[in-house]
PDB file of N, CA and C in Angstrom:
ATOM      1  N   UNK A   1     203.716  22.604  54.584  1.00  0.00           N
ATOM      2  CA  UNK A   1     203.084  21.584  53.763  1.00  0.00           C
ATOM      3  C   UNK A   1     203.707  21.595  52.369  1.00  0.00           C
ATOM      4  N   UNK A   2     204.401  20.431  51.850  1.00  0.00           N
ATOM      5  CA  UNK A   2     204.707  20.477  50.561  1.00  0.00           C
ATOM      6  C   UNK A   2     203.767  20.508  49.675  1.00  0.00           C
ATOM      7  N   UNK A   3     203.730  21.084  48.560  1.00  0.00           N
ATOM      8  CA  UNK A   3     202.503  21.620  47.548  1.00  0.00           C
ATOM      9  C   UNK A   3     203.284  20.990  45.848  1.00  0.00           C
ATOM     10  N   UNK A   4     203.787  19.724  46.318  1.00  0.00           N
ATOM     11  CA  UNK A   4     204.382  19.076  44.975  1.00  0.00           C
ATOM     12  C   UNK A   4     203.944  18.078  44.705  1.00  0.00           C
ATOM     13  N   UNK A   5     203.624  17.708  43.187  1.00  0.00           N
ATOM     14  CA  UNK A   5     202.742  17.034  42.660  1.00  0.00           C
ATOM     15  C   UNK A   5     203.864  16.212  41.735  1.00  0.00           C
ATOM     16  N   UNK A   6     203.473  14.700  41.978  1.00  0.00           N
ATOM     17  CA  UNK A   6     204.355  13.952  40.923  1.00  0.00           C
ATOM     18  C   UNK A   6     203.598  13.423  39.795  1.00  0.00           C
ATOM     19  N   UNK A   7     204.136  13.963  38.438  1.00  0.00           N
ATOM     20  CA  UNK A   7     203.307  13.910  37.013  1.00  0.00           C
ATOM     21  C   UNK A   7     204.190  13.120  36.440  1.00  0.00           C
ATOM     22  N   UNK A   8     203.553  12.076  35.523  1.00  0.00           N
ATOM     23  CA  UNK A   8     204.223  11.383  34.330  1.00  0.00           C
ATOM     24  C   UNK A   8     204.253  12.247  32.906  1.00  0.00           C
ATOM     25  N   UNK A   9     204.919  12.420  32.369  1.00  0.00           N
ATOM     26  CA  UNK A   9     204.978  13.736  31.324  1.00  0.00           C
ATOM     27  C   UNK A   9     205.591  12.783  30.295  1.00  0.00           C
ATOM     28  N   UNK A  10     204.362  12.318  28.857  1.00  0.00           N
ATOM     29  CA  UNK A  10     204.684  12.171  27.596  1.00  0.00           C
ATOM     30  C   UNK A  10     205.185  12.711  27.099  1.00  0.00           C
ATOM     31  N   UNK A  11     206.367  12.608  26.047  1.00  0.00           N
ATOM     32  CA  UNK A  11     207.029  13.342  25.463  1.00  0.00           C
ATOM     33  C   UNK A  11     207.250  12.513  23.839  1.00  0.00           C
ATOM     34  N   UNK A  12     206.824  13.208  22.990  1.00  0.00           N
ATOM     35  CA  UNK A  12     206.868  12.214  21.445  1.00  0.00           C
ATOM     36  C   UNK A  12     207.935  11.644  21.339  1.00  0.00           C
ATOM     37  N   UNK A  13     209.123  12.296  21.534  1.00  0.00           N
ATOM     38  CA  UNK A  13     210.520  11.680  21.186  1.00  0.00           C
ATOM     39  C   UNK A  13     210.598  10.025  22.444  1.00  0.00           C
ATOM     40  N   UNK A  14     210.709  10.501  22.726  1.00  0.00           N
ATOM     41  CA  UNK A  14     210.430   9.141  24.106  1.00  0.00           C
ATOM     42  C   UNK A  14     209.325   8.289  24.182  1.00  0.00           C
ATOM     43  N   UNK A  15     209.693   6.824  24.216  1.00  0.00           N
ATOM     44  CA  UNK A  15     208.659   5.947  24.302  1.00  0.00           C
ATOM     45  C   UNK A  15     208.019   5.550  25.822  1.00  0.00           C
ATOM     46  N   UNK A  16     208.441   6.340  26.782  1.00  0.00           N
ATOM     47  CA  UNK A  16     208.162   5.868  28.048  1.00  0.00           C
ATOM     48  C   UNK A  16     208.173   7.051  28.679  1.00  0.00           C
ATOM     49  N   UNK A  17     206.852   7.159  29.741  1.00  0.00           N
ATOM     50  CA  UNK A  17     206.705   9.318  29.749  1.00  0.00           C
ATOM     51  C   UNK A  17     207.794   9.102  31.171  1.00  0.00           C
ATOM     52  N   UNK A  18     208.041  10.502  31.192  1.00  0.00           N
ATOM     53  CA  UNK A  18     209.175  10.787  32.463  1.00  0.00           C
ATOM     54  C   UNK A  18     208.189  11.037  33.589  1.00  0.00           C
ATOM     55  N   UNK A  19     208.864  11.035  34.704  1.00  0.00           N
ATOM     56  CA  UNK A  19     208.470  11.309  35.713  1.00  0.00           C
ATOM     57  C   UNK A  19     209.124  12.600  36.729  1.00  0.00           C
ATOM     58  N   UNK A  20     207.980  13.492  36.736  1.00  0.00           N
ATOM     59  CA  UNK A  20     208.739  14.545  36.981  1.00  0.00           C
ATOM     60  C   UNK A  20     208.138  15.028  38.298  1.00  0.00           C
ATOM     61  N   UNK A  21     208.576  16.001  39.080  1.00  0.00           N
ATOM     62  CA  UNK A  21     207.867  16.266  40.196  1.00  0.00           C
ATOM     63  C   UNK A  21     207.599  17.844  40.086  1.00  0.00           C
ATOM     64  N   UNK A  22     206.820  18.279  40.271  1.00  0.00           N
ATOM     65  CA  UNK A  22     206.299  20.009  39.596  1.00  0.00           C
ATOM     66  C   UNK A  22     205.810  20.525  40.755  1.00  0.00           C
ATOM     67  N   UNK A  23     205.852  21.745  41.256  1.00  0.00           N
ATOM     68  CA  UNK A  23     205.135  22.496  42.169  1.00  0.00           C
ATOM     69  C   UNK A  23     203.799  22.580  41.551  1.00  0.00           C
ATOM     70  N   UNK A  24     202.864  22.573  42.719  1.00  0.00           N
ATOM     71  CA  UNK A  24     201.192  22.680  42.520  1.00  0.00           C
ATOM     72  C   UNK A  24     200.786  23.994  42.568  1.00  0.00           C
ATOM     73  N   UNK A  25     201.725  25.036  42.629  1.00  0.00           N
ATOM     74  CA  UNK A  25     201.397  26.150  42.911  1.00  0.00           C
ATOM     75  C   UNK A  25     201.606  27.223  41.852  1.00  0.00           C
ATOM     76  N   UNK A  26     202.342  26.528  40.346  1.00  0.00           N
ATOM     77  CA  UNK A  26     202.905  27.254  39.002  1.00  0.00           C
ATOM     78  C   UNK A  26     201.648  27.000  37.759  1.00  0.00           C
ATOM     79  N   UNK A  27     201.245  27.827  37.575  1.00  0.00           N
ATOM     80  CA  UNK A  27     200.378  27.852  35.953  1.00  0.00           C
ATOM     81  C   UNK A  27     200.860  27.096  35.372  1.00  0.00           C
ATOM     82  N   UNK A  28     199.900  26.614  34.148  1.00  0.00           N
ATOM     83  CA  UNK A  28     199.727  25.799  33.381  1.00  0.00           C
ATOM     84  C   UNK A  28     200.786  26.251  32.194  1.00  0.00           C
ATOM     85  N   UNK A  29     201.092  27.730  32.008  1.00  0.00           N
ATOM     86  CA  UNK A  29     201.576  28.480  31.416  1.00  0.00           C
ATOM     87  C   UNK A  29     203.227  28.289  31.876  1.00  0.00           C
ATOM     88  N   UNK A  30     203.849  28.217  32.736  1.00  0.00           N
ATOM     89  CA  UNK A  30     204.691  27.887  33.197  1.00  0.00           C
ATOM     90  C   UNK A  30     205.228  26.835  33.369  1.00  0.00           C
ATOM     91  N   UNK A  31     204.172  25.727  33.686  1.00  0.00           N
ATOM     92  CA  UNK A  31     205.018  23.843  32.889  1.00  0.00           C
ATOM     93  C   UNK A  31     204.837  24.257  31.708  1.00  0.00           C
ATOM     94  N   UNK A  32     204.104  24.606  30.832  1.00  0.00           N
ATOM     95  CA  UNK A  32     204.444  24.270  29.275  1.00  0.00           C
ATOM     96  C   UNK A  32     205.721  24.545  28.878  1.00  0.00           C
ATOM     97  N   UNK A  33     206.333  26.171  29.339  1.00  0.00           N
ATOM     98  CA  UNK A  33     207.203  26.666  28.670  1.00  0.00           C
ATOM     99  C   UNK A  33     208.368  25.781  29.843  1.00  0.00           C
ATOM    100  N   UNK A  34     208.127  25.352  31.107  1.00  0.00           N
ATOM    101  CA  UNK A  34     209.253  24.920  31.365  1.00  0.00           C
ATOM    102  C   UNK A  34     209.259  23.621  30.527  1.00  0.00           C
ATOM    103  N   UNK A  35     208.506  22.869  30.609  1.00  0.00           N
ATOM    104  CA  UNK A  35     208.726  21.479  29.743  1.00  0.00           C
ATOM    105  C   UNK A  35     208.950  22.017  28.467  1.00  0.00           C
ATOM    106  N   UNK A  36     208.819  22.620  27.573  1.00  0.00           N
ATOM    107  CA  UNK A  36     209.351  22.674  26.209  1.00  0.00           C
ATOM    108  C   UNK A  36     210.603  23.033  26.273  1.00  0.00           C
ATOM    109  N   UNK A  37     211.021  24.355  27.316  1.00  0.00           N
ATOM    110  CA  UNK A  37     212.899  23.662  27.474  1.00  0.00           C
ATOM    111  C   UNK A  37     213.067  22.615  27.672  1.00  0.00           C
ATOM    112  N   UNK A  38     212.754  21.887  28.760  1.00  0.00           N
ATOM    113  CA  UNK A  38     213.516  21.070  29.207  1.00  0.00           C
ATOM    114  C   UNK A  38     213.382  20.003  27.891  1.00  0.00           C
ATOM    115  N   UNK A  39     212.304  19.954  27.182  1.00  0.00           N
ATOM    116  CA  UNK A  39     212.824  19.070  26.327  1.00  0.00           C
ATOM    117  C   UNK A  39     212.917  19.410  24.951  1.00  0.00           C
ATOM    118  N   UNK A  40     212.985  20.383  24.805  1.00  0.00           N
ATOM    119  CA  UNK A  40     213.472  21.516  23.428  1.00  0.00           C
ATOM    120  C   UNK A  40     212.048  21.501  22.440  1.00  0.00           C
ATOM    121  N   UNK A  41     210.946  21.651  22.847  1.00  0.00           N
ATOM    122  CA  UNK A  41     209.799  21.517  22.107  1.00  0.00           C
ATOM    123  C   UNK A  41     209.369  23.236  21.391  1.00  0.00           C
ATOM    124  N   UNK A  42     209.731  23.220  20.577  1.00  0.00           N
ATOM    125  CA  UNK A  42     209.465  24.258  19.855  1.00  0.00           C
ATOM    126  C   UNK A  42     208.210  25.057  20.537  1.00  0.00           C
ATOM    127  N   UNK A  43     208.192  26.260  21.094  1.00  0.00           N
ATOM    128  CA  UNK A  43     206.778  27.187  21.487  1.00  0.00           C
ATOM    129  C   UNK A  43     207.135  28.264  21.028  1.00  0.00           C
ATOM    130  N   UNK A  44     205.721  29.125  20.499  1.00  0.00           N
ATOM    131  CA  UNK A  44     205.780  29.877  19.886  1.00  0.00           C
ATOM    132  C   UNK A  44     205.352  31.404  20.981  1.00  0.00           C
ATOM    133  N   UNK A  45     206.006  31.934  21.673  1.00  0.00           N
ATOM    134  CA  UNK A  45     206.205  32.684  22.685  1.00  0.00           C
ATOM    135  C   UNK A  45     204.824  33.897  22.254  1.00  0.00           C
ATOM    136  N   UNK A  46     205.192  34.403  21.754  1.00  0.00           N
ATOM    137  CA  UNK A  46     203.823  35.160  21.197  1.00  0.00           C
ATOM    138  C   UNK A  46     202.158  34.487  21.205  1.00  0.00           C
ATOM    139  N   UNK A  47     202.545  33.283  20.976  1.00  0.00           N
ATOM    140  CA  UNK A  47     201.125  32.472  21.245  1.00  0.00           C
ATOM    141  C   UNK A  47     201.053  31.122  22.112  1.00  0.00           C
ATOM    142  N   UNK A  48     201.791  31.695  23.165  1.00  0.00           N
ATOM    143  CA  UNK A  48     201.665  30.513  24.679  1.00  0.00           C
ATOM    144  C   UNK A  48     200.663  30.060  24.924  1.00  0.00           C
ATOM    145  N   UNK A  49     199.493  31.455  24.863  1.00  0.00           N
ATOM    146  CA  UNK A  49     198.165  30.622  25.331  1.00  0.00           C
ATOM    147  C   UNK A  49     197.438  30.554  24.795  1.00  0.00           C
ATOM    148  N   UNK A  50     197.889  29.849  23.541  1.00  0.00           N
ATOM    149  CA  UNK A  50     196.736  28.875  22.410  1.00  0.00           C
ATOM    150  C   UNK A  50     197.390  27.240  22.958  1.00  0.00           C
ATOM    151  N   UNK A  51     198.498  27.168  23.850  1.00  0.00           N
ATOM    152  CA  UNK A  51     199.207  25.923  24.236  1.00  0.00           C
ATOM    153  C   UNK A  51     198.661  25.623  24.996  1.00  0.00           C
ATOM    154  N   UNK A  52     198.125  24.160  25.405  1.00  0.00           N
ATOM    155  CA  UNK A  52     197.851  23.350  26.773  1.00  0.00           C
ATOM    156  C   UNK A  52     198.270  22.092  26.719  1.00  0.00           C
ATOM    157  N   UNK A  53     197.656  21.806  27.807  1.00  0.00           N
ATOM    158  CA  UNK A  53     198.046  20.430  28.471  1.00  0.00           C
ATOM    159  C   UNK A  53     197.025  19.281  28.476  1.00  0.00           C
ATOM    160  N   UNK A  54     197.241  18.439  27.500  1.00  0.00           N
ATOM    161  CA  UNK A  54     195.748  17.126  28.539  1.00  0.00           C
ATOM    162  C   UNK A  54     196.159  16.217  29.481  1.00  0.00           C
ATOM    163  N   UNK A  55     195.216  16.253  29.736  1.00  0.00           N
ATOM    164  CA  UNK A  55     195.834  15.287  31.237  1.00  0.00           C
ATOM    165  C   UNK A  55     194.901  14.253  31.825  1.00  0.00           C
ATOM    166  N   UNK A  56     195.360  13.117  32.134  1.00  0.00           N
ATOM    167  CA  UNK A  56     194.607  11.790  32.439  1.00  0.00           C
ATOM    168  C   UNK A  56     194.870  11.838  33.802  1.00  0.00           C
ATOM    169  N   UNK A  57     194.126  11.263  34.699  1.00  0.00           N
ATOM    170  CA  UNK A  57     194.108  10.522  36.451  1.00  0.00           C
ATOM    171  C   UNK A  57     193.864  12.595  37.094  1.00  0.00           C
ATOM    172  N   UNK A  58     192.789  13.211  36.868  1.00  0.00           N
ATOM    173  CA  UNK A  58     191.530  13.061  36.259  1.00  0.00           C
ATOM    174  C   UNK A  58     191.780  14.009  34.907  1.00  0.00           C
ATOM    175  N   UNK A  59     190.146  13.251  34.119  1.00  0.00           N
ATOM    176  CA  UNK A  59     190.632  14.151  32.649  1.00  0.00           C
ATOM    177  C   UNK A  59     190.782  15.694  32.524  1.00  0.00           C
ATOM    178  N   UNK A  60     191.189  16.209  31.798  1.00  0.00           N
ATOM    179  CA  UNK A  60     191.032  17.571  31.648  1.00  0.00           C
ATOM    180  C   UNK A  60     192.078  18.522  30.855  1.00  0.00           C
ATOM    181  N   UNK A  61     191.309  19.285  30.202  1.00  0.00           N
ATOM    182  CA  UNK A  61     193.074  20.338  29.464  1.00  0.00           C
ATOM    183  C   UNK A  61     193.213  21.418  30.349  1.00  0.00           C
ATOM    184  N   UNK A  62     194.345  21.462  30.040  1.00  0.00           N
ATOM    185  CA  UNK A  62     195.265  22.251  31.436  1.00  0.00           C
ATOM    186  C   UNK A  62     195.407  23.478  30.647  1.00  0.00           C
ATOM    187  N   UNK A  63     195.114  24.795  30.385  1.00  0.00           N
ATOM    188  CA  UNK A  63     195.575  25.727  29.916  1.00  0.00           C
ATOM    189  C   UNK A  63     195.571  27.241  30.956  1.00  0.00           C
ATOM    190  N   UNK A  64     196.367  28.594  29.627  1.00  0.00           N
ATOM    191  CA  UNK A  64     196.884  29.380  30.339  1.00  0.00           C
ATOM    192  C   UNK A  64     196.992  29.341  31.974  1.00  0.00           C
ATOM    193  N   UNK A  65     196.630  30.739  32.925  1.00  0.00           N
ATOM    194  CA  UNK A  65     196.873  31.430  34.287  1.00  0.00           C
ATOM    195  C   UNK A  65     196.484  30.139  34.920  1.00  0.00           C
ATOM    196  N   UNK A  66     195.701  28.887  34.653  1.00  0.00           N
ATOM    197  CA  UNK A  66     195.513  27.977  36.015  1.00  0.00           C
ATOM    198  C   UNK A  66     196.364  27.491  36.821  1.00  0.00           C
ATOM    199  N   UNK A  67     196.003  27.141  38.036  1.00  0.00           N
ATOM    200  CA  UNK A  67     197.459  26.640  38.985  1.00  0.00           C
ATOM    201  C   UNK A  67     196.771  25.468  38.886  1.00  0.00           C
ATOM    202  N   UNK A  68     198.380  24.561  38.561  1.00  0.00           N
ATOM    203  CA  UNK A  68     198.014  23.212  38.693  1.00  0.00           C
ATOM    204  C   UNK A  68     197.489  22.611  39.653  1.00  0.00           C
ATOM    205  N   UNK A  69     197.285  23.025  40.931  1.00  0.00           N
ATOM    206  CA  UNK A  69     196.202  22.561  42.188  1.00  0.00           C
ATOM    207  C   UNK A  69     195.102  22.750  41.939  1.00  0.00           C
ATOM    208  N   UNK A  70     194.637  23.725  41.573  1.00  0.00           N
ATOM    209  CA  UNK A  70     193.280  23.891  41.048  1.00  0.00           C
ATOM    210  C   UNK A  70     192.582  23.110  39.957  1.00  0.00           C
ATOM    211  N   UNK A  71     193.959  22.678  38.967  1.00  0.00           N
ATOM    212  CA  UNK A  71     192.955  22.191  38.186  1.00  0.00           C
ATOM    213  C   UNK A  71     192.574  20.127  38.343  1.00  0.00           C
ATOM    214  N   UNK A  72     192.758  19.876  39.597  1.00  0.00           N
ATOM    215  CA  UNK A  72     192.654  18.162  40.021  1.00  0.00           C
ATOM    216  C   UNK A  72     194.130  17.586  39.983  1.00  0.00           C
ATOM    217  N   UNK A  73     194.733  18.275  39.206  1.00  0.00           N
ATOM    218  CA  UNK A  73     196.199  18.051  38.755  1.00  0.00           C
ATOM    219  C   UNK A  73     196.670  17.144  40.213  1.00  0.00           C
ATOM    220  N   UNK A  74     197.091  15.811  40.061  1.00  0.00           N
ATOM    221  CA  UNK A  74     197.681  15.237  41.410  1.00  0.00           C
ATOM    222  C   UNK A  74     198.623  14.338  40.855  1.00  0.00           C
ATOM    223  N   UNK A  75     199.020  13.228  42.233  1.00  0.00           N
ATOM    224  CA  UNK A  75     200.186  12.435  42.296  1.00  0.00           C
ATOM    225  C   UNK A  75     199.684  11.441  41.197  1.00  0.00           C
ATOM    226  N   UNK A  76     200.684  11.149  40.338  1.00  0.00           N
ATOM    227  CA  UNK A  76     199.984   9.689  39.589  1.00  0.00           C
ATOM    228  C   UNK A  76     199.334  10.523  38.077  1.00  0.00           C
ATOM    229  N   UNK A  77     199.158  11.762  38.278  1.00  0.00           N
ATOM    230  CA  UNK A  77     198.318  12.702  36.661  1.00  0.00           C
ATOM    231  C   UNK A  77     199.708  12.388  35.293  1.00  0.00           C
ATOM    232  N   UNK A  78     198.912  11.904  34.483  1.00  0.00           N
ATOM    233  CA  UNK A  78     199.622  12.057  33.301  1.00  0.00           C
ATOM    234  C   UNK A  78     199.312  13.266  32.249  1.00  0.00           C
ATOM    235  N   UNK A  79     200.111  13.836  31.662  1.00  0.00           N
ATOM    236  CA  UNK A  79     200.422  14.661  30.744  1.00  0.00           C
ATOM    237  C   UNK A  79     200.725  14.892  29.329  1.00  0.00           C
ATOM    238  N   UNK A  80     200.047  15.262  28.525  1.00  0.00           N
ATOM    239  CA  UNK A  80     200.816  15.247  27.199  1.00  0.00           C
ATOM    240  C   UNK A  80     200.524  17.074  26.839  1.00  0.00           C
ATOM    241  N   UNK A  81     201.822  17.205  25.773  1.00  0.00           N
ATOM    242  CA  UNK A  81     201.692  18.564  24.865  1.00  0.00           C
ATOM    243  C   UNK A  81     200.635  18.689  24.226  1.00  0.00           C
ATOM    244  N   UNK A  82     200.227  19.573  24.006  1.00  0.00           N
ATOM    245  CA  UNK A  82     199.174  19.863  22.612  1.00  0.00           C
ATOM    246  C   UNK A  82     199.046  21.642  22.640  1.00  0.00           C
ATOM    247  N   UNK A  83     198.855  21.584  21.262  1.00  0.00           N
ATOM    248  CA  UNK A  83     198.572  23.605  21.302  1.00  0.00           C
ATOM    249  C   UNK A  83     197.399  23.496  20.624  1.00  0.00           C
ATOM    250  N   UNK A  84     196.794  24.397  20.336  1.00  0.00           N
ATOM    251  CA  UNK A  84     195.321  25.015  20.142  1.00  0.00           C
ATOM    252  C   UNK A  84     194.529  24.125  19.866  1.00  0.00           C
TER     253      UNK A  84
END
């Protein structure tokens, strides 16, 4: 069974969010820091988990150890950065 979830991911620099496809099975802790490489967003490694996620299609902030399956996280969920 594939366990991949396709997210639209806001990004400030960009006027139109990307579309990315993420395993449902990686912490919340783990898209952040992968999305801040991938799009060079400054994180402050010492304080990862004051970082989360909000997220629309359903609402909710996404932070630290959660797996994105757990938290409603699905096909069609949008995303934005935010820390503490």
């Amino acid at each position: 069974m594939k366990n991949e979830i396709l997210i639209y991911v806001h990004v400030p620099s960009r006027e139109r969010p990307d579309e990315l496809e993420v395993p449902g099975d990686i912490t919340a802790i783990d898209l952040i820091e992968a999305l801040a490489s991938i799009y060079r967003v400054p994180v402050d490694k010492e304080r990862v988990y004051d970082y989360y996620l909000k997220m629309d299609r359903p609402k909710a902030l996404v932070r630290g150890n959660q797996k994105l399956s757990d938290t409603g996280m699905r096909n069609g969920s949008e995303v934005w950065f935010w820390n503490e």
